[in-house]
Protein backbone atom coordinates (compact mmCIF):
# COMPACT_ATOMS: atom_id res chain seq x y z
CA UNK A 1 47.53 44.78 62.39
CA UNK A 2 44.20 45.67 60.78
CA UNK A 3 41.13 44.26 61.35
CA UNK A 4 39.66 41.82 58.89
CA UNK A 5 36.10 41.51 57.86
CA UNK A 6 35.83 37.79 58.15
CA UNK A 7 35.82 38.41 61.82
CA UNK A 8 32.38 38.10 63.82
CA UNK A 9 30.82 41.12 64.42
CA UNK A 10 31.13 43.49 67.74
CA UNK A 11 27.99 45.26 67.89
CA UNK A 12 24.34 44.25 68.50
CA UNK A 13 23.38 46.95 66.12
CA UNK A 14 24.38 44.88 63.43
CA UNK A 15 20.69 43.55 61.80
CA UNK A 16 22.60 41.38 59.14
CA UNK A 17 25.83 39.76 58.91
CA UNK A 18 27.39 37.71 56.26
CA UNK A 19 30.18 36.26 55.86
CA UNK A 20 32.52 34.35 52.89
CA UNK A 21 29.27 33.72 50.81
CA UNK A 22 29.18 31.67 47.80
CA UNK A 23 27.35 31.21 45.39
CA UNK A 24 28.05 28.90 42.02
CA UNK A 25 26.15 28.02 39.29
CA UNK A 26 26.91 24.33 37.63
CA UNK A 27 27.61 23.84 34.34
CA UNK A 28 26.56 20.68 32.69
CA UNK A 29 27.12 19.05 29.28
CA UNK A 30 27.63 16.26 27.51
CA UNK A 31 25.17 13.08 27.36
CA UNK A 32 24.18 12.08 31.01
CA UNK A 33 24.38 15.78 31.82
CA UNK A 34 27.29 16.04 33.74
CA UNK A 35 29.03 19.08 35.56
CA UNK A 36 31.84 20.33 34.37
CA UNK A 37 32.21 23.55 35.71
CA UNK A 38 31.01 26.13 37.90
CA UNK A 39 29.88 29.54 37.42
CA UNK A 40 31.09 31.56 40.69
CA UNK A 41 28.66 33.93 40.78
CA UNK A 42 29.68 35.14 44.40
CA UNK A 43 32.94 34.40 45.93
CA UNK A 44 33.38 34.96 49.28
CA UNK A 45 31.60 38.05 49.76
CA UNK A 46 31.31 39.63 53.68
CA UNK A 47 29.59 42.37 55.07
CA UNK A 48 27.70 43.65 57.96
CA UNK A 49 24.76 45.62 58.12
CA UNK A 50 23.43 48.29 60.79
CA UNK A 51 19.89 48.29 61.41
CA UNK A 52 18.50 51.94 60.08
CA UNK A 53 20.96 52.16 57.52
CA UNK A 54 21.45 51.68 53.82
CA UNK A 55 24.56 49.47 52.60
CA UNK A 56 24.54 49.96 48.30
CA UNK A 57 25.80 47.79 46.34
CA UNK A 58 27.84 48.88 43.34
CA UNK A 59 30.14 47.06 40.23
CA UNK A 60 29.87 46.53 36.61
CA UNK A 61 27.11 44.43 35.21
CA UNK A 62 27.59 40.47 36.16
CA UNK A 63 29.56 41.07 38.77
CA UNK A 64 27.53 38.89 41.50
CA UNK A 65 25.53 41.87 43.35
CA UNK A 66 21.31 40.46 42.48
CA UNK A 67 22.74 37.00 43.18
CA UNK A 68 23.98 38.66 46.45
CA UNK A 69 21.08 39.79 47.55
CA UNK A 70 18.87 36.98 46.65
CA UNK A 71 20.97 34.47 48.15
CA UNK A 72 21.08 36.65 51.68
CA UNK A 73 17.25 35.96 51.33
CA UNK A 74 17.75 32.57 50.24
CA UNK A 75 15.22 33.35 47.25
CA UNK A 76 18.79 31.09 45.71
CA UNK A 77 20.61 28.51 48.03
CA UNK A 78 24.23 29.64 48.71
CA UNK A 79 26.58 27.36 47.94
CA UNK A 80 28.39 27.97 51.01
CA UNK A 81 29.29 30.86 54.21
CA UNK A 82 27.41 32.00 56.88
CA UNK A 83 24.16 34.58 56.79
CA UNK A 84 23.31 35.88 60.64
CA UNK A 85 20.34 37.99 60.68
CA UNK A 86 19.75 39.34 64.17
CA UNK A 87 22.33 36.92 65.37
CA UNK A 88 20.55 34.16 64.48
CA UNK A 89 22.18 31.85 61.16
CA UNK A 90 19.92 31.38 58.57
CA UNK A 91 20.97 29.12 56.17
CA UNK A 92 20.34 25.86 58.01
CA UNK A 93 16.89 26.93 58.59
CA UNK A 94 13.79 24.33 57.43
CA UNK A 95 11.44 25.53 54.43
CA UNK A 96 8.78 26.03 57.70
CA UNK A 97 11.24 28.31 59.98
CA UNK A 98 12.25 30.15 56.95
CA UNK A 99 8.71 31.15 55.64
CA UNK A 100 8.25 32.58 58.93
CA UNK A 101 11.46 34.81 59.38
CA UNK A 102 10.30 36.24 55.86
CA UNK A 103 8.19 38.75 57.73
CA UNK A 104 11.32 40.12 58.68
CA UNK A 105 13.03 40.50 55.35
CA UNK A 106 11.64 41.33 51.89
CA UNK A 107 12.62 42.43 48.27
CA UNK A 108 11.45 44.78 45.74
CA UNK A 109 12.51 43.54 42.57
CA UNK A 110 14.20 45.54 39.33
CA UNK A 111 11.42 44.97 36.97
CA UNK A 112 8.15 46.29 38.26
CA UNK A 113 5.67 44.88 35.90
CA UNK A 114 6.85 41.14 35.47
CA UNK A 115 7.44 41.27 39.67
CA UNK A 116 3.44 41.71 39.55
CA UNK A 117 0.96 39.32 38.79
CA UNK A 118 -1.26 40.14 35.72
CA UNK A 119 -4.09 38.26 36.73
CA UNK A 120 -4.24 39.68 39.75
CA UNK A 121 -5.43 43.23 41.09
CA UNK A 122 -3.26 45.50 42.97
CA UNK A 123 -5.33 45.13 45.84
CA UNK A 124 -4.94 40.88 45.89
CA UNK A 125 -1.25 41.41 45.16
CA UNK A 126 -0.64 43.55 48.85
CA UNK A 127 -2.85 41.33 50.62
CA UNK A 128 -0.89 38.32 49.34
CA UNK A 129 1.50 38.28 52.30
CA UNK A 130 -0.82 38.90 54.37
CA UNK A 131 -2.88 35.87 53.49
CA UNK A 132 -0.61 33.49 53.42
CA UNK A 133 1.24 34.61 57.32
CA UNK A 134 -2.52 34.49 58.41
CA UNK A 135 -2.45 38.11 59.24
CA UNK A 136 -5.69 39.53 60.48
CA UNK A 137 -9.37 38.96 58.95
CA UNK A 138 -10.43 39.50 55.31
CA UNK A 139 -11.32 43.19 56.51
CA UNK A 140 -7.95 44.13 58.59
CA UNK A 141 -6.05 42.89 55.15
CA UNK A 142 -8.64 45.31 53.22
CA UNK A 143 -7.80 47.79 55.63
CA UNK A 144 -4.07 47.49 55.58
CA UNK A 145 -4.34 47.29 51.82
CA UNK A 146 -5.38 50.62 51.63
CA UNK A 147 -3.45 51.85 53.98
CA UNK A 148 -0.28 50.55 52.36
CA UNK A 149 -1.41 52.83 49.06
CA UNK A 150 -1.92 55.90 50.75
CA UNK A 151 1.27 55.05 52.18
CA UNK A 152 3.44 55.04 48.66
CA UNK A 153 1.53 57.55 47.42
CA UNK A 154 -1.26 55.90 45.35
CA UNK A 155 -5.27 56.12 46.55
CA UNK A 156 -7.30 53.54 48.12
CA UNK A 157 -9.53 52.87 44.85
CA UNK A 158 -6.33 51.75 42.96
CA UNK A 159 -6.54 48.53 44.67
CA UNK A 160 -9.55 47.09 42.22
CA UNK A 161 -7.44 48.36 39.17
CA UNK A 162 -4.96 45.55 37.77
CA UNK A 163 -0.67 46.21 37.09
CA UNK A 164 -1.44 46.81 33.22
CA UNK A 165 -3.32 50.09 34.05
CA UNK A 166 -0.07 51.99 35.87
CA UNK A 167 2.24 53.37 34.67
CA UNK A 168 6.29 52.10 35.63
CA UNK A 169 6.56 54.45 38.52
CA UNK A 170 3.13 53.19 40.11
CA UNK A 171 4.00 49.55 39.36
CA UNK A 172 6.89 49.84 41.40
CA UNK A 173 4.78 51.76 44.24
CA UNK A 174 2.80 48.87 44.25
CA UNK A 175 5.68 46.68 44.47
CA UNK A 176 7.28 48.77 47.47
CA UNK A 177 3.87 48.38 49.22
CA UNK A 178 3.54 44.94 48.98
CA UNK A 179 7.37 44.47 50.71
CA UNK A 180 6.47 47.02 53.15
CA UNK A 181 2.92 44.98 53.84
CA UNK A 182 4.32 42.57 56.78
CA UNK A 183 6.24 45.60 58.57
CA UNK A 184 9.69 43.68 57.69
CA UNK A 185 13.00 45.10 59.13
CA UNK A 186 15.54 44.73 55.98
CA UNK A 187 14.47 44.93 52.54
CA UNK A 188 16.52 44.03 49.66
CA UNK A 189 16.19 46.87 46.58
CA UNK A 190 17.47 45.02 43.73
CA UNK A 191 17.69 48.09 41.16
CA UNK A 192 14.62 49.59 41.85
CA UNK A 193 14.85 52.24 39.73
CA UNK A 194 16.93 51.35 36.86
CA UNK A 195 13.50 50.47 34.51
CA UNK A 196 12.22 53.72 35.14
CA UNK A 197 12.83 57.56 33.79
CA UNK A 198 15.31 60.00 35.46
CA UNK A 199 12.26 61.87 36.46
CA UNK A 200 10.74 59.24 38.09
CA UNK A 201 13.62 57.64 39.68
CA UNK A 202 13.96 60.58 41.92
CA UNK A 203 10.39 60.17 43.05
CA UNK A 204 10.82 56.41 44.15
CA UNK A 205 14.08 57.53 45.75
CA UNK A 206 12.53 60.12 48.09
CA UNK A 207 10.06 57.67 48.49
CA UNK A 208 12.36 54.75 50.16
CA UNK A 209 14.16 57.66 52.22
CA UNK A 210 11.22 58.92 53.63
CA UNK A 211 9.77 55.22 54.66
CA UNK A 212 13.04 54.47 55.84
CA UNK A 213 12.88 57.41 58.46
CA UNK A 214 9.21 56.47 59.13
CA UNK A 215 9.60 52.75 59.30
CA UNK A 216 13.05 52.31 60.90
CA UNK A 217 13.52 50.27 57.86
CA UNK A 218 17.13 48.75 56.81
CA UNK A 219 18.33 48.54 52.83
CA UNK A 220 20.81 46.52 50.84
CA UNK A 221 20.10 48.42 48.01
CA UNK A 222 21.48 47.35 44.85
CA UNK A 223 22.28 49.43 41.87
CA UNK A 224 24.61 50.31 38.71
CA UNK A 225 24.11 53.74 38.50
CA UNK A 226 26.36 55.20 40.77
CA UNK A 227 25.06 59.03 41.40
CA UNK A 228 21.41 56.59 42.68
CA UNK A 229 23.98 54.82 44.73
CA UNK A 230 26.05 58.13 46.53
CA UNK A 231 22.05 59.57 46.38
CA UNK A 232 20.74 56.50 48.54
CA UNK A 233 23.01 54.86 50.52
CA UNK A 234 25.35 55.63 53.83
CA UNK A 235 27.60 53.19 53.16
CA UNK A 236 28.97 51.46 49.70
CA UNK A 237 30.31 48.46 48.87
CA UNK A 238 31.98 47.95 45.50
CA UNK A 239 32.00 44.02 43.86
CA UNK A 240 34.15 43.23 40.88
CA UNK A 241 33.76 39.75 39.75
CA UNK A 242 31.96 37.94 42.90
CA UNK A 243 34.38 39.69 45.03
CA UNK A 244 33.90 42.43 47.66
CA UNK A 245 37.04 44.85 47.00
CA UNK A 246 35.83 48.10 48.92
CA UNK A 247 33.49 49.18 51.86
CA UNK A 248 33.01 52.48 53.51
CA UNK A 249 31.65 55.67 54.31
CA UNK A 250 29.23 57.34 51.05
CA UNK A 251 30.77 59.92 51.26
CA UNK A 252 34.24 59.21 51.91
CA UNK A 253 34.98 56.27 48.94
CA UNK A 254 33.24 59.05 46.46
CA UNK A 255 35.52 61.44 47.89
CA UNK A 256 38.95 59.23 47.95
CA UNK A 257 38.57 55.44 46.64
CA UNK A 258 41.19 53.17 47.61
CA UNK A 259 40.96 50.18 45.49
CA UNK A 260 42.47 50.55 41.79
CA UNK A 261 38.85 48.98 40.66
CA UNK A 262 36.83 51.48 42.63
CA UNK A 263 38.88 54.67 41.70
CA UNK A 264 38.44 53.27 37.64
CA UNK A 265 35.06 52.95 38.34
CA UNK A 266 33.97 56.23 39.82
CA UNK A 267 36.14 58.13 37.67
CA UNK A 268 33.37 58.13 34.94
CA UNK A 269 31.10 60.02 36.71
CA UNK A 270 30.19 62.54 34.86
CA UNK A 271 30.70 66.21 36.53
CA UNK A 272 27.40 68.69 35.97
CA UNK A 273 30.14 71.48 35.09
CA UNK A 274 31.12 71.62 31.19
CA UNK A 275 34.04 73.73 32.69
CA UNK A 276 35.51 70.91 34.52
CA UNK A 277 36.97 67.78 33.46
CA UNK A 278 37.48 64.61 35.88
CA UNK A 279 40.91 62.34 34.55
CA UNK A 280 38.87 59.30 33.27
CA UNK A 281 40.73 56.13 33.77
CA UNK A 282 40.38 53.37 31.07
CA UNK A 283 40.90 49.90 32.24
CA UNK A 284 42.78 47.64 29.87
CA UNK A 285 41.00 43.91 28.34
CA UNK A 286 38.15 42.62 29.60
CA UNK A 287 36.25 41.19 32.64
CA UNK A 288 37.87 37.49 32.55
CA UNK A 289 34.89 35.01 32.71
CA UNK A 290 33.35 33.85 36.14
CA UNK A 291 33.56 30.18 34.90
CA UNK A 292 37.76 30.82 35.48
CA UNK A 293 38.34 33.59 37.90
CA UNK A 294 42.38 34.53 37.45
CA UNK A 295 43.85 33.27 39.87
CA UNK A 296 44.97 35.36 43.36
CA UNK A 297 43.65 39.11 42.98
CA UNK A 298 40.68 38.75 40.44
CA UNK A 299 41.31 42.50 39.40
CA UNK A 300 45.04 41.88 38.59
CA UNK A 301 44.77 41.19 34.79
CA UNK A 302 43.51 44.68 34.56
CA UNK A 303 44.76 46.54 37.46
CA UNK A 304 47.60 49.33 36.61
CA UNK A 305 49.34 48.79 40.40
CA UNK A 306 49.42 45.09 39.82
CA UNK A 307 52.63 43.10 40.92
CA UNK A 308 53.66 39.70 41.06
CA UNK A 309 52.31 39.37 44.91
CA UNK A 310 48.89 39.88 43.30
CA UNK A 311 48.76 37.22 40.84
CA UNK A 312 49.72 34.73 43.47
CA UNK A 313 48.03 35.69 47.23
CA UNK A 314 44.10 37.05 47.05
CA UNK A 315 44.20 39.89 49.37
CA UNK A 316 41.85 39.65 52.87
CA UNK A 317 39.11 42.88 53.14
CA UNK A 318 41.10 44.58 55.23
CA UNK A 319 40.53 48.20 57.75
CA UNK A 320 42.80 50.82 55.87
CA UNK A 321 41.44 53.40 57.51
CA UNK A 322 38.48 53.49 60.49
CA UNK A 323 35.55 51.94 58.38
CA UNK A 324 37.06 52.00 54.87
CA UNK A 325 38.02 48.59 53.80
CA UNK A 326 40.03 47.28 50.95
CA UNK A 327 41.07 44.26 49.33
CA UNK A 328 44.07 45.51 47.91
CA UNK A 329 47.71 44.17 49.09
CA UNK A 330 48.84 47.81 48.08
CA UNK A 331 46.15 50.14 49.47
């Protein structure tokens, strides 16, 4: 029998581990305000994560992967699972034992001017952390500052300038120095590049391998654009409507993609060939509405493979093949 995800993991490599997170949204209405229905953002989502590696994140707009990563932070509450980082569950922790595990885990956020305060210089905004975990003197923060600069390719004297006078790609150096500024373990890229030109993208990519290889640092990075993804990460993980439905090798799901959602998906890549053509693979109706998730598979309403089985059972993540899982009854 294959393996299934939902069981605890084997190997003390493993930096995070979540398992059958939720996360849903109420709905209110009427007069007193009352619920009447949930948004399920995230479903049941489990994963595992290797310290030095990068896990991205990958599915159509909506489909639950920011929510993901902020609730794994608890920057949001989960509604419910389990979130183990370094063995130790975190989701019962006080406000007090949480602030301090934060040194361990950080984010740099999609937009990379509103993620910076305007009132603030660069220079305040990196020592920030620093001040508030009561790290060092005012002159070892000053220090570090500037260290942290020269570190993401920017100069010392940037740190009196303020976020309005850089440009996207700095902003967003600034914001990758401030997560790197209390030496954390994981960090959570939530589209880090998608605000910024091709050109630059490429730039802040390089940049997050090569501090990852000097850092030892672990990503969930989280994207839409799936050549940044293949580009980035060593292993992908494909959501479709709060749901994980495939996990494996970079490589290997680019190369042969197991569930119906992910081979859809990936088959509008575009090829850098004019003289070659890849069979694109048009997915009938619409994403149904998180507020009423079909019932059994989510993907079945527009899944070509789909039997009667699937709109009945919700298929378990399940080992296919040695570390390619699928959530597909047929696959």
């Amino acid at each position: 029998m294959s393996a299934i995800l939902n069981d605890p993991p084997q190997s003390d490599d493993v930096l995070l581990s979540v398992r059958d997170l939720t996360k849903y949204f109420p709905i209110t209405g009427g007069l007193f305000s009352r619920v009447v229905g949930h948004v399920k953002a995230v479903d049941g989502v489990s994963f595992d994560l290797v310290r030095g590696e990068t896990l991205g994140l990958v599915g159509e707009s909506g489909c639950g992967k920011t929510t993901t990563g902020r609730a794994v932070l608890r920057l949001i509450e989960p509604t419910s699972g389990s979130i183990k980082f370094e063995g130790k569950e975190i989701v019962k922790l006080s406000k007090s034992e949480m602030r301090a595990l934060r040194r361990e885990m950080q984010i740099i956020f999609q937009d990379p001017f509103g993620s910076l305060n305007p009132r603030m210089s660069v220079g305040e905004i990196i020592e920030e952390p620093l001040d508030i975990h009561h790290m060092g003197n005012r002159h070892e923060r000053e220090k570090r500052v500037k260290e942290l600069l020269e570190v993401v390719g920017l100069a010392s004297y940037h740190m009196r300038r303020y976020p309005h006078e850089f440009s996207g790609g700095q902003r967003q150096r600034v914001g990758i120095a401030r997560a790197l500024a209390l030496n954390p373990k994981l960090i959570v890229a939530d589209e880090p590049v998608s605000a910024l030109d091709v050109s630059i993208q490429s730039q802040i990519l390089n940049l997050l391998e090569d501090l990852q290889k000097e850092f030892g640092l672990t990503y969930l990075f989280i994207a839409h654009g799936l050549n940044v993804i293949r580009h980035i990460s060593d292993r992908v993980g494909v959501m479709y409507l709060g749901a994980m439905v495939e996990i494996a090798d970079a490589e290997e799901i680019y190369r042969k993609p197991l569930h119906p959602y992910t081979e859809a998906l990936f088959s509008a890549i575009p090829i850098p060939n004019p003289t070659l053509k890849r069979e694109r693979i048009i997915l009938q109706g619409d994403v149904p509405s998180p507020v009423n998730p079909p019932a059994g598979c989510r993907f079945h309403t527009r899944c070509p493979i789909a039997q009667e089985q699937c709109k009945v059972d919700r298929p378990i993540i399940k080992e296919s093949f040695p570390g390619h899982w699928v959530a597909c009854h047929f696959r």
